[in-house]
Protein backbone atom coordinates (compact mmCIF):
# COMPACT_ATOMS: atom_id res chain seq x y z
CA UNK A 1 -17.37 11.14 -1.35
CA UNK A 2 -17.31 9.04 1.81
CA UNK A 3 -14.28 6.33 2.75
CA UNK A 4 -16.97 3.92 2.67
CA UNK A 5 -18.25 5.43 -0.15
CA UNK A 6 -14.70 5.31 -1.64
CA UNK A 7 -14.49 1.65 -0.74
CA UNK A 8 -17.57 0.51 -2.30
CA UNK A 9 -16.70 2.16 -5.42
CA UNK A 10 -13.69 0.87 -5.81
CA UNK A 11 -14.96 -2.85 -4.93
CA UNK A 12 -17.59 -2.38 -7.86
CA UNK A 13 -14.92 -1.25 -10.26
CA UNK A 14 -12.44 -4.05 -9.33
CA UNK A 15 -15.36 -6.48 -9.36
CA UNK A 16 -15.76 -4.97 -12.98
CA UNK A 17 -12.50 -5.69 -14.32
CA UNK A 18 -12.31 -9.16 -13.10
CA UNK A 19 -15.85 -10.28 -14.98
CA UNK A 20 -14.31 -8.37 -18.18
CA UNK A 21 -10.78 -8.72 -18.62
CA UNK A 22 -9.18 -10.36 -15.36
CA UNK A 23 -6.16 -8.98 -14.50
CA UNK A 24 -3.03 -8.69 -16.85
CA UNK A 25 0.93 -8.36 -16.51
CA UNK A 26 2.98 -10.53 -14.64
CA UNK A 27 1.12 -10.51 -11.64
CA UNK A 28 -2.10 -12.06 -12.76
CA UNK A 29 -5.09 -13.43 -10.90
CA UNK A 30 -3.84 -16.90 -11.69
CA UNK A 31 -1.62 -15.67 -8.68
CA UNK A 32 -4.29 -16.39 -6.14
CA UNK A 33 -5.89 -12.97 -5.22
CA UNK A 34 -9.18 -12.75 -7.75
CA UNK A 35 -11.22 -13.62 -4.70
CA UNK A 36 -10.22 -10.67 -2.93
CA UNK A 37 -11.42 -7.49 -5.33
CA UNK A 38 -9.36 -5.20 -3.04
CA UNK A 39 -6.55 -7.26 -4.00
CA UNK A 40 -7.10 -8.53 -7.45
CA UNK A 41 -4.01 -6.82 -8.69
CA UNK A 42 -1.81 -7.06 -6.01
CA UNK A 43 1.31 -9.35 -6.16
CA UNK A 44 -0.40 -12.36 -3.89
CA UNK A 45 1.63 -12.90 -0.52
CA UNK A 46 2.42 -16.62 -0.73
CA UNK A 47 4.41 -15.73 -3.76
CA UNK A 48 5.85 -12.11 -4.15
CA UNK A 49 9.40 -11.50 -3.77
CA UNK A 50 10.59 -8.55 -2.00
CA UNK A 51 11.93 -5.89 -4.62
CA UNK A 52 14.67 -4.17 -2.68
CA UNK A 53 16.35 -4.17 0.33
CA UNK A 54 13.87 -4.01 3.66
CA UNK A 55 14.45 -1.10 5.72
CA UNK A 56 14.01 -0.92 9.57
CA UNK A 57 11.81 2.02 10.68
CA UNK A 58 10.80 2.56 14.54
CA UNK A 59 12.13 -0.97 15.21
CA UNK A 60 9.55 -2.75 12.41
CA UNK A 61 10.96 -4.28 9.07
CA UNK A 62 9.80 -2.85 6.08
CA UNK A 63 9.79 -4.10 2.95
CA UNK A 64 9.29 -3.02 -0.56
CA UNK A 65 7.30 -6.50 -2.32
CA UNK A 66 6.73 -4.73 -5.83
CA UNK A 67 3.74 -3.56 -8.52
CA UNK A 68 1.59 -4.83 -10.74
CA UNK A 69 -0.24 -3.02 -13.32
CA UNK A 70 -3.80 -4.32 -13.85
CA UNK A 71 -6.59 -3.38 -16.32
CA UNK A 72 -5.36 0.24 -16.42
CA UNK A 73 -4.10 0.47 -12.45
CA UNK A 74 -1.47 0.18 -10.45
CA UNK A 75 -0.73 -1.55 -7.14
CA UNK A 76 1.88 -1.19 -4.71
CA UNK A 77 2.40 -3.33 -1.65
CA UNK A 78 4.63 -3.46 1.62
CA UNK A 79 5.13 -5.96 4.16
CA UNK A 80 5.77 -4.77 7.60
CA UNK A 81 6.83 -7.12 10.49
CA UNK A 82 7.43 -6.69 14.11
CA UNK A 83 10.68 -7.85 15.69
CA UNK A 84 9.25 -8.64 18.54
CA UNK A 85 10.39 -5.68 21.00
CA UNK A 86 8.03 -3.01 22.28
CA UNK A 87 6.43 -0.47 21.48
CA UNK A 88 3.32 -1.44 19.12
CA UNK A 89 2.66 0.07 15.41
CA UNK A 90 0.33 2.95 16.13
CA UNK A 91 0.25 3.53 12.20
CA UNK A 92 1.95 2.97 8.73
CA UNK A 93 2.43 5.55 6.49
CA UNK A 94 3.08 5.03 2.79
CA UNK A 95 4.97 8.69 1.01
CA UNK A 96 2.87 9.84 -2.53
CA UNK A 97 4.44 12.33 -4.44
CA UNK A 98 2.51 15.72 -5.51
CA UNK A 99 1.12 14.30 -8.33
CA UNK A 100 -0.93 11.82 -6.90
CA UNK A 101 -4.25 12.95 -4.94
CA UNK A 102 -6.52 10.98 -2.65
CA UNK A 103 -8.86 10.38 -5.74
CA UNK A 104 -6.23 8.58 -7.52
CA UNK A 105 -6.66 6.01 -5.09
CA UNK A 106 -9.08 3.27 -6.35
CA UNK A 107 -8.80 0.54 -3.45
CA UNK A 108 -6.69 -0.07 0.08
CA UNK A 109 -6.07 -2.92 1.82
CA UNK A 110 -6.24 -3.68 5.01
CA UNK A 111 -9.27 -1.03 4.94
CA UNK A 112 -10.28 0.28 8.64
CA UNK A 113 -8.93 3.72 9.49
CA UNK A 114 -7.19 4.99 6.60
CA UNK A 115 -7.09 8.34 5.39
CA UNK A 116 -5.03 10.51 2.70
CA UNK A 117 -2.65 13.02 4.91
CA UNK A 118 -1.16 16.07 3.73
CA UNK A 119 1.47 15.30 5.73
CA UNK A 120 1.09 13.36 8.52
CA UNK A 121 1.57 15.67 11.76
CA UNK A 122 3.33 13.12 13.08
CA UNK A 123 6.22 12.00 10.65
CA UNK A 124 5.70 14.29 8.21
CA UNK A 125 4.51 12.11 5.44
CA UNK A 126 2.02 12.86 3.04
CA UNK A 127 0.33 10.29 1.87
CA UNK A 128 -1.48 7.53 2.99
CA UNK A 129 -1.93 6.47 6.20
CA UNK A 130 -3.18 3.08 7.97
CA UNK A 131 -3.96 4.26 12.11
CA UNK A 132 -4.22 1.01 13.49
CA UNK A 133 -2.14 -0.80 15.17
CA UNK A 134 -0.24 -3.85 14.60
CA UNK A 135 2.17 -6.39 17.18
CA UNK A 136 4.79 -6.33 18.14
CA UNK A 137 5.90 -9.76 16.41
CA UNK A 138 2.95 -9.72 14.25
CA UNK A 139 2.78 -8.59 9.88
CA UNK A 140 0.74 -6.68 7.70
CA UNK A 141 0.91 -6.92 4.03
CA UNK A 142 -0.17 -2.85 3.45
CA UNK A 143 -1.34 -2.12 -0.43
CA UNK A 144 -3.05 0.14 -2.50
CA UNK A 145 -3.95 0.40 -5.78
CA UNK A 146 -3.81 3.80 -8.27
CA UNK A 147 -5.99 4.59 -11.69
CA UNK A 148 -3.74 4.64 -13.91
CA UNK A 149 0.02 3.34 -15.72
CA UNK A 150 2.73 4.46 -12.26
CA UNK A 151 6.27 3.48 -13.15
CA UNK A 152 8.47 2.96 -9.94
CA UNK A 153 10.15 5.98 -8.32
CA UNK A 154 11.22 6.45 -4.21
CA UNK A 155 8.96 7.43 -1.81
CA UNK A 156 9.25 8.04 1.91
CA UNK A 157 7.54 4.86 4.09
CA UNK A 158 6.66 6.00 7.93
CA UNK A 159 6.38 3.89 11.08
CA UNK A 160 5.15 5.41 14.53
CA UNK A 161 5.87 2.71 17.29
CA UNK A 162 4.91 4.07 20.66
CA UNK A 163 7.28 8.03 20.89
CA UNK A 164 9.13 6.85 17.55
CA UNK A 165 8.67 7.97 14.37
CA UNK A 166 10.81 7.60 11.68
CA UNK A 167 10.73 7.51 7.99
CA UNK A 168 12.99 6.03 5.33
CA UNK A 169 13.24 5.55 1.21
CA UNK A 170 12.09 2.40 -0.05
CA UNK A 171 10.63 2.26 -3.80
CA UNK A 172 7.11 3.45 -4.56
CA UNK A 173 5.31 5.13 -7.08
CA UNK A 174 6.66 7.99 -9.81
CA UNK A 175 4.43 10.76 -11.38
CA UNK A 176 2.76 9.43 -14.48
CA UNK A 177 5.56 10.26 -17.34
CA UNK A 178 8.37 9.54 -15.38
């Protein structure tokens, strides 16, 4: 199945849970984001709390803002933010353990040019990856959301910024079971 495909899919299922159920747990729709069916289940950004300590990769501040389980999914999300110094984001990678394949993935946001690598050839990561760019002082809240019950775990989160590209731990999500 296509990305747009994929996309479409997983707009008609999210559109699906919100007319049955709305969303559940602690970060409900009454958060803000039942507009957005991308986004239904994601902790809104007006409101989420980073859930860690922020980690600087390739000069850009990333941080960890939490999950929400939702109607049977999962969603993770990450802020990243410029500091103002070149080089631009060329693209953000988020780590996915083995155990998670690119058909666990139900929606992305920002969509655009995302894709599931296995790794990365540039830093290695396997996962998902958004290749866009983003400014230097600019931010980009980057989430995705998985079928199924994920607890929390570490993953690796990747940042190519002009010839740098670097990865660090931040929190993410564990094999089912775990």
């Amino acid at each position: 199945m296509s990305i747009l495909g994929k996309s479409v899919l997983a707009v008609v299922v999210c559109l699906s849970l919100v007319v049955m159920a709305g969303c559940g747990g602690s970060n409900s729709c009454a958060g803000g984001n039942c507009d957005d069916p991308v986004l239904e289940c994601a902790p809104p950004s007006e409101w989420a709390d980073a859930q860690g300590d922020p980690v600087v990769v390739s000069g850009y501040t990333v941080t960890y803002m939490g999950s929400s389980d939702c109607n049977g999914t999962t969603c993770f999300c990450y802020l990243v933010e410029g500091n103002g110094e070149p080089p631009g984001l060329s693209h953000f990678d988020v780590g996915l353990l083995e155990c998670i394949v690119w058909e666990d993935i139900v929606a992305y946001s920002p969509d655009g040019d995302v894709e599931f690598s296995d790794p990365d050839p540039t830093t290695g990561v396997r996962g998902l990856k958004w290749d866009f760019g983003l400014a230097t002082d600019g931010s980009q809240l980057y989430c995705f959301t998985l079928d199924g019950n994920y607890g929390e775990g570490t993953v690796l989160v990747a940042v190519k910024a002009g010839q740098l590209a670097e990865s660090a731990e931040l929190p993410g999500p564990a094999c089912p079971g775990e």
